[in-house]
C-alpha atoms as a PDB file:
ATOM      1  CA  UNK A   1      -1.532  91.164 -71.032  1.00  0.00           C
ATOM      2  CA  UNK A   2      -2.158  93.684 -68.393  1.00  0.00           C
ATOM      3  CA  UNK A   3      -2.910  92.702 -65.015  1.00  0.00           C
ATOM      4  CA  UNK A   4      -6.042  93.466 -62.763  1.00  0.00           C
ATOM      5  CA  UNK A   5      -5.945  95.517 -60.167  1.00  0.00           C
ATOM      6  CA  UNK A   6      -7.838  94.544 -57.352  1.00  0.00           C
ATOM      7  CA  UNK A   7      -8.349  97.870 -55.591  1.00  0.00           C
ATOM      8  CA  UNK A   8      -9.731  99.028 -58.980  1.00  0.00           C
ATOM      9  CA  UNK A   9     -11.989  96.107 -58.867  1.00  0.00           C
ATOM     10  CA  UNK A  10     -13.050  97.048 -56.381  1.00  0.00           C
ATOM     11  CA  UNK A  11     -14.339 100.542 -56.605  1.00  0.00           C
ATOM     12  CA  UNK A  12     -15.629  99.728 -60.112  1.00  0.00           C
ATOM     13  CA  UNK A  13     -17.877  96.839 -59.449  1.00  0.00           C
ATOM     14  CA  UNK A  14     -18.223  96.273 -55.137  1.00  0.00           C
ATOM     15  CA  UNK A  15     -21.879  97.511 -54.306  1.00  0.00           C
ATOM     16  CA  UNK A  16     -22.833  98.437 -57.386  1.00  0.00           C
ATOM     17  CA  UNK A  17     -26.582  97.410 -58.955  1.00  0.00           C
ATOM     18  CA  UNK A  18     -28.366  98.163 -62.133  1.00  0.00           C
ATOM     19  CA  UNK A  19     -32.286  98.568 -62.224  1.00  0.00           C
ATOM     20  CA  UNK A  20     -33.592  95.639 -64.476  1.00  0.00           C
ATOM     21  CA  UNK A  21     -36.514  98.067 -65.649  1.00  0.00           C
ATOM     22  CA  UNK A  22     -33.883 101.233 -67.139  1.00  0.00           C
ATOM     23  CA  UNK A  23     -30.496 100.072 -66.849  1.00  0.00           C
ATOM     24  CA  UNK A  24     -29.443 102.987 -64.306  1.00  0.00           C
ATOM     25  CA  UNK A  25     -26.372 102.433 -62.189  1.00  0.00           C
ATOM     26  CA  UNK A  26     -26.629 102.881 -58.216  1.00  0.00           C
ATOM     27  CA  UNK A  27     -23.854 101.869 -55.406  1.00  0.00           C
ATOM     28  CA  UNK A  28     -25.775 100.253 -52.394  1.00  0.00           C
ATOM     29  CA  UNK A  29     -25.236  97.463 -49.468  1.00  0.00           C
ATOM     30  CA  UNK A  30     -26.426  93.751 -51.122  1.00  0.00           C
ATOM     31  CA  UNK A  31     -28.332  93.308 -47.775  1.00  0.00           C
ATOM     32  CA  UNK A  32     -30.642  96.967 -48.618  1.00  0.00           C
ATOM     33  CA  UNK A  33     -31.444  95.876 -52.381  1.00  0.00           C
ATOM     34  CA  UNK A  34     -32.347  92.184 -51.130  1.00  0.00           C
ATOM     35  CA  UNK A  35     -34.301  93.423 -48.756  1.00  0.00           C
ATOM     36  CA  UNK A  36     -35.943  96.245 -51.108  1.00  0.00           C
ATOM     37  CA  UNK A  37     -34.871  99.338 -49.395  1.00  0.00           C
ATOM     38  CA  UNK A  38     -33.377 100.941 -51.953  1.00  0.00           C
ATOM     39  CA  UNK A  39     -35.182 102.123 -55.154  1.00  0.00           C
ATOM     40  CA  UNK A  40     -34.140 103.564 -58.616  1.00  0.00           C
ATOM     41  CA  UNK A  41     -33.547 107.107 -58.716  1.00  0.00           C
ATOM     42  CA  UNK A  42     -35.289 107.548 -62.471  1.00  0.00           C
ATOM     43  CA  UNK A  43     -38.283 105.266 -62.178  1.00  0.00           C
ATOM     44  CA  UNK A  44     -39.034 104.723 -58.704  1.00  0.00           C
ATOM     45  CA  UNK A  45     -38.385 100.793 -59.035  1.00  0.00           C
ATOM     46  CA  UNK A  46     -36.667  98.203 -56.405  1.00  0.00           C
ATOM     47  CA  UNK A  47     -35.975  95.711 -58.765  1.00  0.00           C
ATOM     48  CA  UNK A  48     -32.158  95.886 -59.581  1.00  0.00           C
ATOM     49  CA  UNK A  49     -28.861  92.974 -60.369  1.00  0.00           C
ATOM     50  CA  UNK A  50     -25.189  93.073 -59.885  1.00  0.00           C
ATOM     51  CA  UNK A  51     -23.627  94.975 -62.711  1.00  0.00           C
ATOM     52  CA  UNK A  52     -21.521  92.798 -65.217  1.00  0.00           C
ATOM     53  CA  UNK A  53     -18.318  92.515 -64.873  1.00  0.00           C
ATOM     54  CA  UNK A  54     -16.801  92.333 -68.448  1.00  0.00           C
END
């Protein structure tokens, strides 16, 4: 079974969101999505979650 690389990880899932209205990806700070600063670039929403790890 392969291994995990954490610096991998890392790039692929640190600071990374998902808007909960269209499912598009965007890398931000946790502390500027909590505090609604950032909004989604297709349908001008704040709402967004972690992405999934799988």
């Amino acid at each position: 079974m392969a291994t995990k690389i954490p610096e991998a990880q890392a790039r692929l899932f640190k600071n990374v969101f998902v808007c909960k209205n269209c499912q598009t990806k965007k890398k931000s700070t946790s502390l500027k999505v909590l505090e609604g600063k950032e909004k989604c670039r297709k349908c001008n929403k704040r709402a967004f979650r972690p992405l999934k790890k799988k």
